[in-house]
C-alpha atoms as a PDB file:
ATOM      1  CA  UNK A   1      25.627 -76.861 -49.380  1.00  0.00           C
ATOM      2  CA  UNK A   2      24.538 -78.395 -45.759  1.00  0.00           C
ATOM      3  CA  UNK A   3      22.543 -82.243 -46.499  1.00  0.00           C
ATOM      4  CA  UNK A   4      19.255 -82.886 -44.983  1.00  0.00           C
ATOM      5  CA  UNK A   5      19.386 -85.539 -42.220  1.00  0.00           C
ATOM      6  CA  UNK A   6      17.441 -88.482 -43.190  1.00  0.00           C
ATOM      7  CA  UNK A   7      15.923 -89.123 -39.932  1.00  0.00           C
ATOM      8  CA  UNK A   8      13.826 -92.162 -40.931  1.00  0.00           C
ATOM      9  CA  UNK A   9      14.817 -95.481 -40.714  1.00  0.00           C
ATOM     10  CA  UNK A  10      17.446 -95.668 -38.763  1.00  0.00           C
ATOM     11  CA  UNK A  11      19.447 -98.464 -37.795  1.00  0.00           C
ATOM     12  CA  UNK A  12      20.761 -98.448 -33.742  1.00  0.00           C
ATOM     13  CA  UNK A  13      23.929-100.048 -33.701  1.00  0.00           C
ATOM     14  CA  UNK A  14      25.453-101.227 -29.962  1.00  0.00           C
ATOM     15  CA  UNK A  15      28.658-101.244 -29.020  1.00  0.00           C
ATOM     16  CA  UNK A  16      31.121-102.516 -26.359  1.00  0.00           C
ATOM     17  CA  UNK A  17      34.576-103.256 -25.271  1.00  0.00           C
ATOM     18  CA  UNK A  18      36.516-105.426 -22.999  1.00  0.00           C
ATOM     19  CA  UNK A  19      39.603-105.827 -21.268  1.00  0.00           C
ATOM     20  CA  UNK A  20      41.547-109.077 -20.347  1.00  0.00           C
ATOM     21  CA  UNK A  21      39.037-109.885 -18.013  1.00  0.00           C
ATOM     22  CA  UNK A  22      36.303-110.639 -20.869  1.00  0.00           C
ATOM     23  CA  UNK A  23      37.840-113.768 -21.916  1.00  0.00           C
ATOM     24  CA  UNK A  24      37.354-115.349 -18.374  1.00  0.00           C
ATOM     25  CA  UNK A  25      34.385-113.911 -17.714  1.00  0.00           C
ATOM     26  CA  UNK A  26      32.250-114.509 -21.052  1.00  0.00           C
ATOM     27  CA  UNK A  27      33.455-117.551 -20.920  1.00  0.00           C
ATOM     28  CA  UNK A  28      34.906-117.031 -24.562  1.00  0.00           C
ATOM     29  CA  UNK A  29      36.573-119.284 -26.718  1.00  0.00           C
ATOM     30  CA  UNK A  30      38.967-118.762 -29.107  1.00  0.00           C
ATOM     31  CA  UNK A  31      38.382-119.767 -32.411  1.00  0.00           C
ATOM     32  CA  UNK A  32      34.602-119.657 -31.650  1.00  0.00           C
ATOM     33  CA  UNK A  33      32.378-118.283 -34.540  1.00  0.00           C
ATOM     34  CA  UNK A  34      29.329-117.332 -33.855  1.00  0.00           C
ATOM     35  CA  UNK A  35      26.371-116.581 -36.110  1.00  0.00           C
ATOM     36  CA  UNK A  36      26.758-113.035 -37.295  1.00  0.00           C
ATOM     37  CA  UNK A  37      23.194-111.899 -38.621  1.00  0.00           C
ATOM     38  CA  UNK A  38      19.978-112.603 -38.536  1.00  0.00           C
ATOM     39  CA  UNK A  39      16.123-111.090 -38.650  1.00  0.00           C
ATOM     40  CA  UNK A  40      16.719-107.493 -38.651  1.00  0.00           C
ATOM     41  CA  UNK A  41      19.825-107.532 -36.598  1.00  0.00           C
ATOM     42  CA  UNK A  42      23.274-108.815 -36.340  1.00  0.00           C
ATOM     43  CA  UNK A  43      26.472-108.960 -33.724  1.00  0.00           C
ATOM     44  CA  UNK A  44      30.072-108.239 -35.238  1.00  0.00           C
ATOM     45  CA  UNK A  45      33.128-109.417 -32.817  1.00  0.00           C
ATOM     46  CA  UNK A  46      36.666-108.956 -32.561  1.00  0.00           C
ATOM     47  CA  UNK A  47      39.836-108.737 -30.393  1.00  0.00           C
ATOM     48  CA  UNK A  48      41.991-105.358 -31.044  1.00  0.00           C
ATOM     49  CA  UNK A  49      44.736-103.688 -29.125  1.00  0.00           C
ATOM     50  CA  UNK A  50      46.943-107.063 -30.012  1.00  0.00           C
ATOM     51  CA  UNK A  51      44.215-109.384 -28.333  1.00  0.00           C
ATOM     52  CA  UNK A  52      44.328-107.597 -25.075  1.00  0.00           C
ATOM     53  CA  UNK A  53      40.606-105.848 -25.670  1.00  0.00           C
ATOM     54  CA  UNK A  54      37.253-107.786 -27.144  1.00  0.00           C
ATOM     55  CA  UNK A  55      34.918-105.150 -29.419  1.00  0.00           C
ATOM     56  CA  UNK A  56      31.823-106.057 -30.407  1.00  0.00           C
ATOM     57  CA  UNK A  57      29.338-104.488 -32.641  1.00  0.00           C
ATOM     58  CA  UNK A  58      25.795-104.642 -33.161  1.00  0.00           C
ATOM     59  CA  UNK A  59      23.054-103.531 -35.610  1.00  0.00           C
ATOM     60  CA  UNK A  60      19.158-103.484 -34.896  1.00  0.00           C
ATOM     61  CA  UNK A  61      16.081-102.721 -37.074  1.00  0.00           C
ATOM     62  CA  UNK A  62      14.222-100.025 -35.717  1.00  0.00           C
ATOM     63  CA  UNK A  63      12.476 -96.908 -36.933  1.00  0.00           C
ATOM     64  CA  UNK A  64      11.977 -94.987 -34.143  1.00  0.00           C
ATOM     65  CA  UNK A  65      15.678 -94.608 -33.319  1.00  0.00           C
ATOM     66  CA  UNK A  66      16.371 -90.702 -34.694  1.00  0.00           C
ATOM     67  CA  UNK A  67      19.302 -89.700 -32.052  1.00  0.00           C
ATOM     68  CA  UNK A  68      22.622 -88.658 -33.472  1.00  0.00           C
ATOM     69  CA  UNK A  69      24.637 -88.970 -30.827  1.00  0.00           C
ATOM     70  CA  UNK A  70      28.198 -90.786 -30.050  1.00  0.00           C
ATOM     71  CA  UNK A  71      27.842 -90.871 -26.472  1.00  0.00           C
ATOM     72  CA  UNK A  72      23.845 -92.245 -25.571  1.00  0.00           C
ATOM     73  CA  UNK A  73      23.874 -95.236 -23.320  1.00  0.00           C
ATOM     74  CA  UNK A  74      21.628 -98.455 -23.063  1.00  0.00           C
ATOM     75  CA  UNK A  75      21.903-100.527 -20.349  1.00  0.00           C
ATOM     76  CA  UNK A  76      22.915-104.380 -21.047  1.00  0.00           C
ATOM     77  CA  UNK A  77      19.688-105.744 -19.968  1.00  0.00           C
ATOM     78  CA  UNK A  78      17.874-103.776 -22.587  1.00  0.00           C
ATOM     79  CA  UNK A  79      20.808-104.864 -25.244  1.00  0.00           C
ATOM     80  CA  UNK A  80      20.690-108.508 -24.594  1.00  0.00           C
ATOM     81  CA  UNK A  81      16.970-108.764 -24.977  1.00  0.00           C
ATOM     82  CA  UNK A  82      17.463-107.643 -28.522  1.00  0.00           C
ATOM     83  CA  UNK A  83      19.574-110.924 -28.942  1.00  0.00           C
ATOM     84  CA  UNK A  84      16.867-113.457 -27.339  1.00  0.00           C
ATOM     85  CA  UNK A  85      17.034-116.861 -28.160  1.00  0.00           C
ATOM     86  CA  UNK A  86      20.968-116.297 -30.235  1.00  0.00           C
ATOM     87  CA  UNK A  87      23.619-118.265 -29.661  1.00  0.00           C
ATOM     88  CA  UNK A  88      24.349-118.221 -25.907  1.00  0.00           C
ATOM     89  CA  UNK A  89      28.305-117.102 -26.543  1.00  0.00           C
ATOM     90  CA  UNK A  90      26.608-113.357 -28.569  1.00  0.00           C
ATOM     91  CA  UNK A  91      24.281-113.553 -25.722  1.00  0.00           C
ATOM     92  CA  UNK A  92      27.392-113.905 -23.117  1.00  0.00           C
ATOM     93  CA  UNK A  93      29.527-111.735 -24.624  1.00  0.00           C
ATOM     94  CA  UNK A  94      26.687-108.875 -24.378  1.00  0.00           C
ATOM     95  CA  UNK A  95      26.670-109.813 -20.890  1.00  0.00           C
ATOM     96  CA  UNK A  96      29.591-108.980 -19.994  1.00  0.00           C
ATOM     97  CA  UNK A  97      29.960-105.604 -20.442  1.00  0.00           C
ATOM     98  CA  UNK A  98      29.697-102.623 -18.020  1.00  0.00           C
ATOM     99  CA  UNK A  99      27.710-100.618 -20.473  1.00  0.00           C
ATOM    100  CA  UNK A 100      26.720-100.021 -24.134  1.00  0.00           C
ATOM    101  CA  UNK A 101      26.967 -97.117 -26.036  1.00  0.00           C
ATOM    102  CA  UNK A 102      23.899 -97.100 -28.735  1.00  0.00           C
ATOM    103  CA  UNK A 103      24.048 -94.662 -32.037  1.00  0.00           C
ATOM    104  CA  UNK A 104      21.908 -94.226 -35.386  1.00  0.00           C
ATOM    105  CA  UNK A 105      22.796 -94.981 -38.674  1.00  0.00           C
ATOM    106  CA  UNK A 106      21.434 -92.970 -41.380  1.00  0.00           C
ATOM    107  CA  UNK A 107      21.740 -93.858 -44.924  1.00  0.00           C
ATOM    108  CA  UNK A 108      21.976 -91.088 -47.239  1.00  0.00           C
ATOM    109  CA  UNK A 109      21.696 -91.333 -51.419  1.00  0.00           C
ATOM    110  CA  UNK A 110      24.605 -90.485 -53.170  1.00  0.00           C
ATOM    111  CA  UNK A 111      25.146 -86.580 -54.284  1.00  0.00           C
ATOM    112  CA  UNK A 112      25.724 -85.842 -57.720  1.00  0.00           C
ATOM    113  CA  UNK A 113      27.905 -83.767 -57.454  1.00  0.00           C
ATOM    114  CA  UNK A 114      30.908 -83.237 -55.207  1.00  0.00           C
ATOM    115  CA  UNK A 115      32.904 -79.719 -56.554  1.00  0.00           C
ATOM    116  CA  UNK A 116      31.723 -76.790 -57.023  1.00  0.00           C
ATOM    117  CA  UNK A 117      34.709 -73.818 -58.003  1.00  0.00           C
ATOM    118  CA  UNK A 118      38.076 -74.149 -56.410  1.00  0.00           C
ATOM    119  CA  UNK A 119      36.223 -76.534 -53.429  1.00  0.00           C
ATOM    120  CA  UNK A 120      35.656 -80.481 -53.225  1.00  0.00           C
ATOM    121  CA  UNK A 121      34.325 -82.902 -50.744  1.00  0.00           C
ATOM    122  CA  UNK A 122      35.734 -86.464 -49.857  1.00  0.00           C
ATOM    123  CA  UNK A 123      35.007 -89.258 -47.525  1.00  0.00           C
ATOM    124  CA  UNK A 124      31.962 -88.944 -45.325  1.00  0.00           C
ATOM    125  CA  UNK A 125      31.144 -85.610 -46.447  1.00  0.00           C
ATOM    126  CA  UNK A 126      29.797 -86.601 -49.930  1.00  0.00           C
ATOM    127  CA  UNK A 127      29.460 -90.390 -50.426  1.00  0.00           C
ATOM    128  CA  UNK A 128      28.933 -91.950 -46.034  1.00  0.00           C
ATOM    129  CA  UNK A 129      28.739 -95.371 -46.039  1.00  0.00           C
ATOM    130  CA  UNK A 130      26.852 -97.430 -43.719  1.00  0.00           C
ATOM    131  CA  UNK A 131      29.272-100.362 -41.994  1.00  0.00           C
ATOM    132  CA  UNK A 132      27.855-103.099 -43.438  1.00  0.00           C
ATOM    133  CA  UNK A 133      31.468-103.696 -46.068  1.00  0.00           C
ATOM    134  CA  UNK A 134      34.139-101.486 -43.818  1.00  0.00           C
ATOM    135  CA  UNK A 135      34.501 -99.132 -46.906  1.00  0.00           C
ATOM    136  CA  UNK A 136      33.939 -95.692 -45.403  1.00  0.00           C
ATOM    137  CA  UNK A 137      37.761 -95.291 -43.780  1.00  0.00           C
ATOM    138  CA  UNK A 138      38.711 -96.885 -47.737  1.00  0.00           C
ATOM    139  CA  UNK A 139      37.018 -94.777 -50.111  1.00  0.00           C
ATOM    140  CA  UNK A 140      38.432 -91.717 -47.905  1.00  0.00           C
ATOM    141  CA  UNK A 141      41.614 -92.564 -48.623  1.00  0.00           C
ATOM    142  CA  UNK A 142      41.251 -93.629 -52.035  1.00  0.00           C
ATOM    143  CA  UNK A 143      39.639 -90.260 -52.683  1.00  0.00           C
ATOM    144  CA  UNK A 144      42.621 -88.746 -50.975  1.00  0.00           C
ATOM    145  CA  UNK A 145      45.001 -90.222 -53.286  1.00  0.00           C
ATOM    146  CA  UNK A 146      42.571 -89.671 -56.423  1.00  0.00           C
ATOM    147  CA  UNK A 147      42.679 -85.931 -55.366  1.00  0.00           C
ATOM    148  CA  UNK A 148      46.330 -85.502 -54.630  1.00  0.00           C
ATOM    149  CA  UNK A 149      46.850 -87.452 -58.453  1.00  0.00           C
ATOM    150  CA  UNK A 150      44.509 -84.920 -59.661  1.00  0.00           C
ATOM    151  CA  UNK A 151      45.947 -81.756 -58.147  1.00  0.00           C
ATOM    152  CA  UNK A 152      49.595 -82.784 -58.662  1.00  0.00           C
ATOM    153  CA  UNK A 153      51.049 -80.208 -60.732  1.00  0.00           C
ATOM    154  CA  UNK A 154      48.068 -78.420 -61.385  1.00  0.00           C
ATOM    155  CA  UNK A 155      48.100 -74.086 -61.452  1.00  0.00           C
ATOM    156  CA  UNK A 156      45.481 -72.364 -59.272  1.00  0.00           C
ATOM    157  CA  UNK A 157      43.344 -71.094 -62.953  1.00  0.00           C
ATOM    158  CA  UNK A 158      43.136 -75.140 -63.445  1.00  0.00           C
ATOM    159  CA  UNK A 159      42.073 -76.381 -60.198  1.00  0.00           C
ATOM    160  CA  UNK A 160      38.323 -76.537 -61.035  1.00  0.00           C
ATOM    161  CA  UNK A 161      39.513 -78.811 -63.827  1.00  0.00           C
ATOM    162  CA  UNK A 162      41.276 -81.027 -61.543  1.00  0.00           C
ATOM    163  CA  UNK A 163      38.441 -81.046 -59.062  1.00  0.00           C
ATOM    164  CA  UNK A 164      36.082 -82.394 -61.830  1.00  0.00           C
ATOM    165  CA  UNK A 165      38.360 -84.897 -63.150  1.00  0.00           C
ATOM    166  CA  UNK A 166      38.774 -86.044 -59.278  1.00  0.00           C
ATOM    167  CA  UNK A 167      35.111 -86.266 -59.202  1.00  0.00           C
ATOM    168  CA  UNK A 168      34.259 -88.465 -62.772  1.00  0.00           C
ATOM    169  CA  UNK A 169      37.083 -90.560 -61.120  1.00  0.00           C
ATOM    170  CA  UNK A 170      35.966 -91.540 -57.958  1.00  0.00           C
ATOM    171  CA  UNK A 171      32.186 -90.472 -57.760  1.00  0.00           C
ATOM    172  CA  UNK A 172      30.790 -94.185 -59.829  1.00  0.00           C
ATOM    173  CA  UNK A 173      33.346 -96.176 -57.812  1.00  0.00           C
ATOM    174  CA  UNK A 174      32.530 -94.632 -54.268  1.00  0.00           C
ATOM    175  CA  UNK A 175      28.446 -94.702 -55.700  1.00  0.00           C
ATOM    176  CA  UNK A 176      29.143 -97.607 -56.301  1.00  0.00           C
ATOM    177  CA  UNK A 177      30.649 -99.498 -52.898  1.00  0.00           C
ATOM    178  CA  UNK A 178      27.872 -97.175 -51.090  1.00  0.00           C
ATOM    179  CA  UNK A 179      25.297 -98.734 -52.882  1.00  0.00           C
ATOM    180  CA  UNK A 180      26.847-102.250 -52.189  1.00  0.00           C
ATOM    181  CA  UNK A 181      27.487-101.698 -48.496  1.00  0.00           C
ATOM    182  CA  UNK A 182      23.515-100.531 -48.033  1.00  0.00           C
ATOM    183  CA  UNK A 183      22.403-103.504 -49.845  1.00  0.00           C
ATOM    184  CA  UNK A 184      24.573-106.019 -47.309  1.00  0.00           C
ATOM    185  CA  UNK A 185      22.198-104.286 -44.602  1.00  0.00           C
ATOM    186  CA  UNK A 186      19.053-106.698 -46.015  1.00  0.00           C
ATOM    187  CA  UNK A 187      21.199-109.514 -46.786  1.00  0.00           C
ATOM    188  CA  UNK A 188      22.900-109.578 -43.034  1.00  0.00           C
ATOM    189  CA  UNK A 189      19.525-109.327 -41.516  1.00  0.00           C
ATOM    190  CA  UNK A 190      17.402-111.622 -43.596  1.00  0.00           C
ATOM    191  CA  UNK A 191      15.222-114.455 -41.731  1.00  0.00           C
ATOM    192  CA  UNK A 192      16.656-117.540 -40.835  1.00  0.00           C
END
């Protein structure tokens, strides 16, 4: 069964990253927190790669993003005037990037179902999660090892058993967190 794209309301969400040079030139400081959220929007920062690169992340209200697409571009004046009047280390940080990659978010209700015969669904594919608690990479693998508990020493005539069971395990849990992670989305962006 394919899932209808929800192509209201979503949610453009930024994104850049930064070599060595970003500390010196963003004039960051460590230790530095900056105000995350605010009115309809907010700016998630890092350092990965053993704090040799600076990520950032950003989320903004709007309804007439619809693109689903990993690889559209918006150029960094456009992404800094969605931050006017922040704190001027978000507002430097956007600044010094080269570019800005800029994707939709779509929230999707949970199914009621995820098995149907001998085949499942996990992850993404029946319960994605919006960013706003991290969960999506966790509930994959805690459906992973729900599934592999469920299908551990199970014949082929019982696998449609074990495929339900897998399902009244995880499916109010994984509900549940997806629920909870769309709900952060109006609590990270509520007015000042």
């Amino acid at each position: 069964q394919s899932r209808d794209v929800d192509s209201g309301h979503g949610l453009p969400v930024g994104h850049g990253q930064l070599g060595e040079r970003f500390e010196h030139r963003a004039g960051l400081q460590r230790g530095l927190r900056v105000p995350g959220g605010g009115p309809g929007r907010h700016f998630v920062h890092y350092f990965v790669r053993n704090k040799q690169m600076f990520n950032f992340v950003t989320a903004v209200e709007q309804d007439s993003w619809t693109g689903e697409s990993w690889t559209d571009k918006v150029d960094v004046a456009t992404a800094l005037a969605e931050f006017d009047g922040w704190h001027p280390q978000v507002r430097a940080i956007i600044s010094a990037v080269d570019e800005v990659y800029i994707w939709a978010l779509f929230d999707r209700p949970p199914l009621e179902h995820w098995s149907v015969g001998h085949t499942t669904l996990l992850g993404d594919a029946c319960h994605p999660m919006l960013p706003f608690m991290a969960q999506g990479a966790a509930q994959a693998i805690e459906d992973g090892a729900t599934l592999t508990a469920c299908l551990a020493r199970t014949s082929r005539a019982d696998i449609p058993l074990a495929l339900h069971h897998y399902e009244q395990l995880r499916l109010p849990r994984a509900s549940r967190v997806q629920a909870g992670s769309a709900a952060n989305k109006t609590r990270f962006h509520l007015p000042d």
